[in-house]
N, C-alpha and C. Protein backbone atom coordinates (compact mmCIF):
# COMPACT_ATOMS: atom_id res chain seq x y z
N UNK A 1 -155.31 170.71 55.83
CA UNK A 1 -155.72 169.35 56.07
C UNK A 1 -157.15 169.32 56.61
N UNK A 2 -158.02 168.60 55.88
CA UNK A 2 -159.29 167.96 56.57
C UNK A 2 -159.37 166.85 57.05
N UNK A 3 -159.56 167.49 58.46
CA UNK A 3 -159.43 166.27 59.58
C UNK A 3 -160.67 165.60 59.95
N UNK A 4 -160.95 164.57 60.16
CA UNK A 4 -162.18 163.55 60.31
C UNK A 4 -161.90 162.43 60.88
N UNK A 5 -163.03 161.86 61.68
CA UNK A 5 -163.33 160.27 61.97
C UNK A 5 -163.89 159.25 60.74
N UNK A 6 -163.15 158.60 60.86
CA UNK A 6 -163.76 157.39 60.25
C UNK A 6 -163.41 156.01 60.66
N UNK A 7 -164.52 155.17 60.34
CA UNK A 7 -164.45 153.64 60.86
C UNK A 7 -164.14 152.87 59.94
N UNK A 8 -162.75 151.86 60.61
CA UNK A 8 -161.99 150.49 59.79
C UNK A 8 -162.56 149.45 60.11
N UNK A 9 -162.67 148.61 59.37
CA UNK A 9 -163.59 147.33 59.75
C UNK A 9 -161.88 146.73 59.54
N UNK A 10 -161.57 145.81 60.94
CA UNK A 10 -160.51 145.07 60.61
C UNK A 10 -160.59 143.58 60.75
N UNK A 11 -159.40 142.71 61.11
CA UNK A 11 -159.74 141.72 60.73
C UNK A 11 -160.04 141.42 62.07
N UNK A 12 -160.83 139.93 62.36
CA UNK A 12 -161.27 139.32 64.05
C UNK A 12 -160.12 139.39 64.62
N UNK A 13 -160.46 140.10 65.81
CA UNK A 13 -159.75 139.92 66.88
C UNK A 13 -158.07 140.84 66.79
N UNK A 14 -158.18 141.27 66.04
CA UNK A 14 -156.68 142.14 65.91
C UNK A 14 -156.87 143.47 66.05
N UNK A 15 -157.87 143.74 66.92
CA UNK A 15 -158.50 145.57 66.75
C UNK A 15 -157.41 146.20 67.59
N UNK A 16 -157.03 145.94 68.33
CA UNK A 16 -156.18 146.32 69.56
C UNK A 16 -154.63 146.67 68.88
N UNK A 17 -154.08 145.23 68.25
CA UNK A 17 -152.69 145.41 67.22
C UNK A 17 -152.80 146.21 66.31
N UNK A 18 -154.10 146.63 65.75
CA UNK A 18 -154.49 147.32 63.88
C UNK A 18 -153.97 148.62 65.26
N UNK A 19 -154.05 149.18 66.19
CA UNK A 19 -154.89 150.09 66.86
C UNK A 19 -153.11 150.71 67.13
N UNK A 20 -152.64 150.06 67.95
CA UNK A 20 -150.87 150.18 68.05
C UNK A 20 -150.15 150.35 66.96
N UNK A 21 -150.41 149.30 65.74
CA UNK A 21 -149.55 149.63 64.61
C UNK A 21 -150.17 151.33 64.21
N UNK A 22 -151.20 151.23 63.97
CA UNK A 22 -151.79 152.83 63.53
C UNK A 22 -150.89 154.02 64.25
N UNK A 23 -151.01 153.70 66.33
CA UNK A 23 -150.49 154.96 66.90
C UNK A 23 -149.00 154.95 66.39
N UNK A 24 -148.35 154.34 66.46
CA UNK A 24 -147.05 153.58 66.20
C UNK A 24 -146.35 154.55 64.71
N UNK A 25 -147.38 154.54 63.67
CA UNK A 25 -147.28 155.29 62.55
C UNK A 25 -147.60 156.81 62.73
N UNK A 26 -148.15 157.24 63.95
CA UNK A 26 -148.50 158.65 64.04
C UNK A 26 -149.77 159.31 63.73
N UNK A 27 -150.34 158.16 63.57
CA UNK A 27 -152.07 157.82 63.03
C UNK A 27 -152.65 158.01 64.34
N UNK A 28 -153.88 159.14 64.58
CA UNK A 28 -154.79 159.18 66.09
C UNK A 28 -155.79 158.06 65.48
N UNK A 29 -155.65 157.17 66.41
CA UNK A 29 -156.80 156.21 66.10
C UNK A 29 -157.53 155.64 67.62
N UNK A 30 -158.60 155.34 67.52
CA UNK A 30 -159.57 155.18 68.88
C UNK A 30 -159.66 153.56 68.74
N UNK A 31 -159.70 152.96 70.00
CA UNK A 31 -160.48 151.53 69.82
C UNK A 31 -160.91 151.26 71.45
N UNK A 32 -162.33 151.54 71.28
CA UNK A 32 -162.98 151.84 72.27
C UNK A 32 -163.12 150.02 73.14
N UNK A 33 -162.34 150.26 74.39
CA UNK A 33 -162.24 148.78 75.23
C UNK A 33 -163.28 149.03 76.02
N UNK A 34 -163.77 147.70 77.02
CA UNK A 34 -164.66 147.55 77.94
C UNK A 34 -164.03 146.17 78.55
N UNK A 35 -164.37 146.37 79.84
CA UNK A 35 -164.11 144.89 80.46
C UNK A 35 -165.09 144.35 80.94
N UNK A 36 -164.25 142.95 80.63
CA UNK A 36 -165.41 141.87 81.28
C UNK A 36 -164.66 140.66 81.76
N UNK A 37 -165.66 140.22 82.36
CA UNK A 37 -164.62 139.20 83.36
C UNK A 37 -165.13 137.95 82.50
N UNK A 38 -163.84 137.40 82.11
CA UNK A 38 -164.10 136.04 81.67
C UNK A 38 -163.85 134.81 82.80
N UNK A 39 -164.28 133.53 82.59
CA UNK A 39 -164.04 132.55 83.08
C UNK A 39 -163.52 131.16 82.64
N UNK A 40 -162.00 131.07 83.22
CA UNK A 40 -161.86 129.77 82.54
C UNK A 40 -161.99 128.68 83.53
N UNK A 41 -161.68 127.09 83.30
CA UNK A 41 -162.00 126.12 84.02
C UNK A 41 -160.52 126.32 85.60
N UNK A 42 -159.69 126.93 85.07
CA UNK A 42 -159.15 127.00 86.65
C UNK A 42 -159.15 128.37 87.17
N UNK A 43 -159.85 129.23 86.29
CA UNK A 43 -160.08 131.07 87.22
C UNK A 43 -160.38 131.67 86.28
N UNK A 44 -160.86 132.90 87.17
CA UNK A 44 -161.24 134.09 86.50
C UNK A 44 -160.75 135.09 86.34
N UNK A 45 -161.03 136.01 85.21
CA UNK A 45 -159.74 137.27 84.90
C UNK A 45 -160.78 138.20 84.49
N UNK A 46 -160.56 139.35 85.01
CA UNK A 46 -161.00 140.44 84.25
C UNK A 46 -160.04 140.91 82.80
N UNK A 47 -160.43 140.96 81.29
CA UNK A 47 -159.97 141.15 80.56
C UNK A 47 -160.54 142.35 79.71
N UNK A 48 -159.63 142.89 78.82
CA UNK A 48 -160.15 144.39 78.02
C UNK A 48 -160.39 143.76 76.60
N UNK A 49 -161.77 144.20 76.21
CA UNK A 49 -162.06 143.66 74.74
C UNK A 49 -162.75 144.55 74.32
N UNK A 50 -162.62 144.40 72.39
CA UNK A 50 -162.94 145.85 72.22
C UNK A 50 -164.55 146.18 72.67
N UNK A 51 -165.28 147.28 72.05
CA UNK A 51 -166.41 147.57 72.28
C UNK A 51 -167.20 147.13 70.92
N UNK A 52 -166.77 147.53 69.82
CA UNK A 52 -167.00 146.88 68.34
C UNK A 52 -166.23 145.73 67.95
N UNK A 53 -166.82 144.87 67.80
CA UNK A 53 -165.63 143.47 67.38
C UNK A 53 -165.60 144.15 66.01
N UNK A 54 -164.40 143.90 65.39
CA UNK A 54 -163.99 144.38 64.36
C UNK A 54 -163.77 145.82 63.71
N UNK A 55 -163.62 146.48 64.90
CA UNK A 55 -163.99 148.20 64.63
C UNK A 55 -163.15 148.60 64.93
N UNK A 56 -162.24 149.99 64.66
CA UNK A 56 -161.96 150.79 65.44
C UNK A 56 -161.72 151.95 63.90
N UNK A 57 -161.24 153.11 64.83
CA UNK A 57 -161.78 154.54 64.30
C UNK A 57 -160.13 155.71 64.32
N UNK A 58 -160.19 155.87 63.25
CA UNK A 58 -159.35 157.07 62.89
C UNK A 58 -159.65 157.95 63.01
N UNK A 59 -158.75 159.35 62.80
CA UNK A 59 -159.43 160.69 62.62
C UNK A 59 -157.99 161.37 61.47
N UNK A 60 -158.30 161.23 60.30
CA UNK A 60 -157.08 161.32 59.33
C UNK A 60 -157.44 162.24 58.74
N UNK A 61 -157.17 162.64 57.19
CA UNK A 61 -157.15 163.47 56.31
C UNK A 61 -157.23 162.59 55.61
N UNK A 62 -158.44 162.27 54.80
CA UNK A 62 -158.63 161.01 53.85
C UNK A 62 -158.35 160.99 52.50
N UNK A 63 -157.78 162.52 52.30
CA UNK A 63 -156.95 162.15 50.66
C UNK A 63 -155.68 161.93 51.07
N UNK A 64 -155.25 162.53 52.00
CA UNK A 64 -153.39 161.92 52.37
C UNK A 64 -152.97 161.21 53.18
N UNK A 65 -154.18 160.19 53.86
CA UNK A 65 -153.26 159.40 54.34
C UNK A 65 -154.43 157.85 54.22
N UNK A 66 -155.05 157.65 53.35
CA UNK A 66 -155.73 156.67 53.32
C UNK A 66 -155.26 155.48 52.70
N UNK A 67 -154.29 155.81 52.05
CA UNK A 67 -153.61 154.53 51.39
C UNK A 67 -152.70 153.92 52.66
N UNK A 68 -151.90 154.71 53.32
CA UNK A 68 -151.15 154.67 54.47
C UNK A 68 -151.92 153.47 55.55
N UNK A 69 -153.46 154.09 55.68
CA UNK A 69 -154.17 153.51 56.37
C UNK A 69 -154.17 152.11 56.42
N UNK A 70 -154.86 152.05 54.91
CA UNK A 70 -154.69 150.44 54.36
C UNK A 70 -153.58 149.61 54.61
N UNK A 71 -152.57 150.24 54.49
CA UNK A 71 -151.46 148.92 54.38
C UNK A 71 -150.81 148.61 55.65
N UNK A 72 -151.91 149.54 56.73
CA UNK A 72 -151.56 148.58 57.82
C UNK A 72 -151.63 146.94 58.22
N UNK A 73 -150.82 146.14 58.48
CA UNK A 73 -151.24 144.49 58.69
C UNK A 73 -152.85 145.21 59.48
N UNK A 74 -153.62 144.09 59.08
CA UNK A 74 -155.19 143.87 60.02
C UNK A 74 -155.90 144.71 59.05
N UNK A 75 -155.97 145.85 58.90
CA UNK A 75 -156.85 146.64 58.51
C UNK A 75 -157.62 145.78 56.94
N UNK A 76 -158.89 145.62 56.77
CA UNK A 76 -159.86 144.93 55.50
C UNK A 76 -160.08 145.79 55.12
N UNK A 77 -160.31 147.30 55.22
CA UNK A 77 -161.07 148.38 54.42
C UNK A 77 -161.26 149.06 55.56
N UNK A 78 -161.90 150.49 54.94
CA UNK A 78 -162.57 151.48 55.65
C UNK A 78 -164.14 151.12 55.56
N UNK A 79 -164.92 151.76 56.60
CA UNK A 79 -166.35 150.85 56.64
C UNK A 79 -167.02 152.17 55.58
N UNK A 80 -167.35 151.45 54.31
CA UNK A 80 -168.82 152.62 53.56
C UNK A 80 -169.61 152.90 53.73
N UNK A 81 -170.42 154.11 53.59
CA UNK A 81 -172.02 154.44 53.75
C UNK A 81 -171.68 155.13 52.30
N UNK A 82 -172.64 154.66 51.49
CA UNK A 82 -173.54 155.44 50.47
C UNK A 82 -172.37 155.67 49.25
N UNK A 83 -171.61 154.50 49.42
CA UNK A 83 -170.62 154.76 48.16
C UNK A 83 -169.38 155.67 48.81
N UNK A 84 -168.80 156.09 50.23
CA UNK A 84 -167.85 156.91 50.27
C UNK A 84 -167.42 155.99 51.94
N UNK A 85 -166.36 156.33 52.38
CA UNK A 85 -165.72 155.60 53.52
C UNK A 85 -166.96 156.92 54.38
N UNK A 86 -167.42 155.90 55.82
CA UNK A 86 -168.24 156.54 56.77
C UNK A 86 -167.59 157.33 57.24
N UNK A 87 -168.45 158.97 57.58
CA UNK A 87 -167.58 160.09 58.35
C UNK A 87 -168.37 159.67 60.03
N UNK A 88 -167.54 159.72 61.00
CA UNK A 88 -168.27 159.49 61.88
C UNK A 88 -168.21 160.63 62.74
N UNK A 89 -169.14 161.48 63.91
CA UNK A 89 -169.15 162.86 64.10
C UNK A 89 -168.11 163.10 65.24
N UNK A 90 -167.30 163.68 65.45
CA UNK A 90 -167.15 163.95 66.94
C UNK A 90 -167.67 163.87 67.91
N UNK A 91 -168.65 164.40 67.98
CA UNK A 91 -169.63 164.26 68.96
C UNK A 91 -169.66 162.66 69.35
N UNK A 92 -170.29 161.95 68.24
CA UNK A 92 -170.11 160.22 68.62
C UNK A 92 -169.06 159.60 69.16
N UNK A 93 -167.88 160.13 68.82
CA UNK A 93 -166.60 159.67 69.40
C UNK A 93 -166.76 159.88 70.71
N UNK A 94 -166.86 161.26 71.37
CA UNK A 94 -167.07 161.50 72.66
C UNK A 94 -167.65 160.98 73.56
N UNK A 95 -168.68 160.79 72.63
CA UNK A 95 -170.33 160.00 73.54
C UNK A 95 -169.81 158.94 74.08
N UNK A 96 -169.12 158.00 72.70
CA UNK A 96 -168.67 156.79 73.06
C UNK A 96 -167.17 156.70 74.35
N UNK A 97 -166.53 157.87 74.11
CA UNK A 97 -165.44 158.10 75.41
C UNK A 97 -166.08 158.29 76.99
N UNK A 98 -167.02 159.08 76.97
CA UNK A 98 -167.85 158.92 78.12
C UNK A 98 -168.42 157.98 78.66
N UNK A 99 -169.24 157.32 77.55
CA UNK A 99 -169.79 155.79 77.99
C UNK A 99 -169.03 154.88 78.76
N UNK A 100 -167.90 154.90 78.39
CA UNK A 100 -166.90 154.17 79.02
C UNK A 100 -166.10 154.16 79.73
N UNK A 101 -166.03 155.77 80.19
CA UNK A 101 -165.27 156.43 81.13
C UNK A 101 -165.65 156.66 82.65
N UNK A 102 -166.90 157.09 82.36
CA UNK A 102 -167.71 157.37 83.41
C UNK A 102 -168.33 156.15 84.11
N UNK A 103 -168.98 154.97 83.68
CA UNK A 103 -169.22 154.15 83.57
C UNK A 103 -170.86 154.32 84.74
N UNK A 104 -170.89 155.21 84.45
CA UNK A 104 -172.17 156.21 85.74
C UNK A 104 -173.63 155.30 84.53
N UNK A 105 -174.63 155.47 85.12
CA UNK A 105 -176.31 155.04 84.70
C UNK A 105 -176.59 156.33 84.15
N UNK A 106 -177.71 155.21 83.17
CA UNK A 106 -178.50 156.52 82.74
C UNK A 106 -179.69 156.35 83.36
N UNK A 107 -180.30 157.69 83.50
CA UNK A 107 -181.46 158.11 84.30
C UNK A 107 -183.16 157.70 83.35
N UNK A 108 -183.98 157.26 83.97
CA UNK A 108 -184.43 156.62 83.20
C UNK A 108 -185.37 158.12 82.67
N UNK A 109 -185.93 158.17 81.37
CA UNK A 109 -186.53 159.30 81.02
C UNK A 109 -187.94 159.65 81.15
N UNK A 110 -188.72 158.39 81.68
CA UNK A 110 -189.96 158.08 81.87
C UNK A 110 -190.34 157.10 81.66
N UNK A 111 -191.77 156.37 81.77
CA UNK A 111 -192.33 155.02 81.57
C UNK A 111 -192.92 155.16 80.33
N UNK A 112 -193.21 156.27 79.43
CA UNK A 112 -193.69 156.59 78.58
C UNK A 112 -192.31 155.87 77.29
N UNK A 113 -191.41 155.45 77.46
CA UNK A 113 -190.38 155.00 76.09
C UNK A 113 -190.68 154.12 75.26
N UNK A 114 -191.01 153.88 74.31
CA UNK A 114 -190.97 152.86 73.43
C UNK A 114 -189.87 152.60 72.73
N UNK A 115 -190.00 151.51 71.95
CA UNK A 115 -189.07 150.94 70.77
C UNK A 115 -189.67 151.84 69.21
N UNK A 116 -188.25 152.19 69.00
CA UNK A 116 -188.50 153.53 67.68
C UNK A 116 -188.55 154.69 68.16
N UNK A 117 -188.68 155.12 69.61
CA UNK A 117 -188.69 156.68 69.81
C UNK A 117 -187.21 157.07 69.78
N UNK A 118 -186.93 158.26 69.61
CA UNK A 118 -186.12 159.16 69.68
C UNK A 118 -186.07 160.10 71.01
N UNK A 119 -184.81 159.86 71.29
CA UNK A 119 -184.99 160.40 73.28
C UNK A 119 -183.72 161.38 73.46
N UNK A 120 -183.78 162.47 73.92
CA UNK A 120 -182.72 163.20 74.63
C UNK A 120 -182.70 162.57 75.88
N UNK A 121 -181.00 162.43 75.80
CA UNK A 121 -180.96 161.93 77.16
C UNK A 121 -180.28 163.45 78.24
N UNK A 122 -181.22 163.36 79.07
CA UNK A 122 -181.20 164.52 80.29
C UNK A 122 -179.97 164.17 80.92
N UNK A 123 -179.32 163.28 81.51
CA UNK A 123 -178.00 163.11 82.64
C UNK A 123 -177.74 161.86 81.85
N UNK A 124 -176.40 161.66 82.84
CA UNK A 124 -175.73 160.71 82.83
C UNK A 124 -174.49 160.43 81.68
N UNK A 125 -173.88 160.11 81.28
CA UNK A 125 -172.83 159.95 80.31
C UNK A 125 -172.91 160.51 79.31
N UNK A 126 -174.24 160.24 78.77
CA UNK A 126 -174.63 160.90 77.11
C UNK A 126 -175.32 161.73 77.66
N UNK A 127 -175.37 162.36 78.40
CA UNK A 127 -176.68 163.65 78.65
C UNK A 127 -176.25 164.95 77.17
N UNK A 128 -177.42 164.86 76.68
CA UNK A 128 -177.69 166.04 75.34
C UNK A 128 -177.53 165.52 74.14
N UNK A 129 -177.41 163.80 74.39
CA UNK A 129 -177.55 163.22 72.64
C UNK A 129 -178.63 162.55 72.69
N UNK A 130 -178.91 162.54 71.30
CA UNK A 130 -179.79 162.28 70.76
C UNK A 130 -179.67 160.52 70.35
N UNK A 131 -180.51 159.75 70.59
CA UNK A 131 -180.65 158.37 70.87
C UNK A 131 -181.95 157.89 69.90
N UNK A 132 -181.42 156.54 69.43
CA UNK A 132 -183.00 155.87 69.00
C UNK A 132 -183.03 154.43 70.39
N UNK A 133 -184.28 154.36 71.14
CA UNK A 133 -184.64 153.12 71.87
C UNK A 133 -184.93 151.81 70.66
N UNK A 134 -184.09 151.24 70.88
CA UNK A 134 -184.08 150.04 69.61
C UNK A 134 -184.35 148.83 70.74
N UNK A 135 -184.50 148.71 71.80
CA UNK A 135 -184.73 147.52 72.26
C UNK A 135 -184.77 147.78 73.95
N UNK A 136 -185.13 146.94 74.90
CA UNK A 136 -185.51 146.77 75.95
C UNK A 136 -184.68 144.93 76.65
N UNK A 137 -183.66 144.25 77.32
CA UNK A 137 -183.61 142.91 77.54
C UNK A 137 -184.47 142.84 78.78
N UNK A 138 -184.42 143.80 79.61
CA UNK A 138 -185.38 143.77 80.83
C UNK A 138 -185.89 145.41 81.14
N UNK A 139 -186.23 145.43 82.23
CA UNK A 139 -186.87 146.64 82.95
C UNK A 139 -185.63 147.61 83.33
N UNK A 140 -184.46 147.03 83.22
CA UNK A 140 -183.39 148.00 84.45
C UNK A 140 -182.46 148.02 83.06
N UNK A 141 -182.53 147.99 81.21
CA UNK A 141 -181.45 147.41 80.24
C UNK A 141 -182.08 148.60 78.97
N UNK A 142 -181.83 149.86 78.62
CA UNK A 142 -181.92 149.75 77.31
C UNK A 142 -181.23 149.74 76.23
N UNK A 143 -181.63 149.62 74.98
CA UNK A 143 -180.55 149.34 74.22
C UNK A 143 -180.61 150.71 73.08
N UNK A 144 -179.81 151.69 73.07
CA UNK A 144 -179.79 152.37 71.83
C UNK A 144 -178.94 152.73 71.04
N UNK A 145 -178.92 153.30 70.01
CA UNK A 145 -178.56 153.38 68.85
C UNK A 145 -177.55 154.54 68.47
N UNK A 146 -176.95 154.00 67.69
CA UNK A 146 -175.58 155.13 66.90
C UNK A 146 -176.25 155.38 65.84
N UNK A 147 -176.56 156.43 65.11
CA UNK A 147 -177.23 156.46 63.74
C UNK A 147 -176.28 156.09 62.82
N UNK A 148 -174.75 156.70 62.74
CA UNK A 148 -173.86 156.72 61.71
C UNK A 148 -173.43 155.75 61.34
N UNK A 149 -173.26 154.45 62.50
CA UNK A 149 -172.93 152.62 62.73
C UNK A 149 -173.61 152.33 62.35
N UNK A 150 -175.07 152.43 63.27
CA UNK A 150 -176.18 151.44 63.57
C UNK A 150 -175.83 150.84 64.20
N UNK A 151 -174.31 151.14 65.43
CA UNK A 151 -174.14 150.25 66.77
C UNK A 151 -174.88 150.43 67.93
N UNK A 152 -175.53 149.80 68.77
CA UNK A 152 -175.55 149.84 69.90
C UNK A 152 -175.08 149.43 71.04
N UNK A 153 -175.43 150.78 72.04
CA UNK A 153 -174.96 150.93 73.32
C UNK A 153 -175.70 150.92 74.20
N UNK A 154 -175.77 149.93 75.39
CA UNK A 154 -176.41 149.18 76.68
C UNK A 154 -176.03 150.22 77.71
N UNK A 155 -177.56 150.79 78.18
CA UNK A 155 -177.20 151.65 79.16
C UNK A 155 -178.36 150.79 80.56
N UNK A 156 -178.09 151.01 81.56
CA UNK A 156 -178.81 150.48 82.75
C UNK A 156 -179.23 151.60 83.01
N UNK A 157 -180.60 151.29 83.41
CA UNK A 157 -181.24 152.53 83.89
C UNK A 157 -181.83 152.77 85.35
N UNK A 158 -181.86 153.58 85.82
CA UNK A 158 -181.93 153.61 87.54
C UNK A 158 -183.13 154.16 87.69
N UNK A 159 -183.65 153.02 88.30
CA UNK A 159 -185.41 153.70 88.46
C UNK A 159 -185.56 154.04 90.13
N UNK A 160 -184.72 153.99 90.63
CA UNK A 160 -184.92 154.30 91.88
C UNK A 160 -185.58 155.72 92.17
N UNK A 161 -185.57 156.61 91.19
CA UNK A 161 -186.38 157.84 91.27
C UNK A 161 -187.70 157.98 91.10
């Protein structure tokens, strides 16, 4: 068996159910949560939502069990790159388990960063991957990049050093 990640684009808002029916079948499947506190007009709740709206991630054998995959209720397809369902790396999976685990800062890498560089990150959650800086919302916010998605992930950066 060749074992791999790959990403399901499912339907809104059912990432969590696509995610249970999958374990449920014996399928390892990831659906990376984050919380946030919502607010309604009589209180507030901290609630778990995914990290990709419409995402979540297998790790199957894609000639024997991809039909399986599909006919889960929720699931729309597997997400393509280049004419074939996306392989996504281990490594990324991890990155993304840390991000969210640890929930620790990243260290800022210098004042020297722009938008378009390519950065090893030294500490913090992702320390030893490789990153694109795709954006900046403030001084203490950057925003970078998954190559294999093209998702990004919001790291705060601690300039106190």
């Amino acid at each position: 068996m060749t074992m791999a990640w790959y990403a399901l684009y499912t339907k809104s808002r059912v990432e969590k159910k696509v995610a249970l029916r999958l374990a449920e079948q014996g399928i390892t499947c990831y659906c990376p949560l984050t919380k946030k506190r919502k607010q309604w007009s009589d209180r507030k709740k901290w609630v778990e939502e995914p990290l990709f709206k419409s995402y979540i991630f297998v790790d199957i054998d894609l000639a024997l069990q991809s039909s399986q995959v599909r006919q889960v209720n929720g699931v729309v397809n597997f997400v393509y790159w280049l004419h074939k369902p996306a392989v996504i790396q281990d490594s990324e999976i991890v990155s993304i388990q840390h991000f969210l685990s640890e929930h620790s800062e990243v260290e800022a890498l210098g004042n020297l960063v722009n938008i378009g560089d390519f950065v090893t990150l030294d500490s913090g959650a992702l320390a030893g991957q490789k990153a694109e800086v795709v954006g900046f919302k403030n001084k203490h916010e950057v925003r970078l990049r998954l190559e294999s998605l093209g998702f990004e992930l919001v790291a705060y950066i601690n300039q106190s050093q």
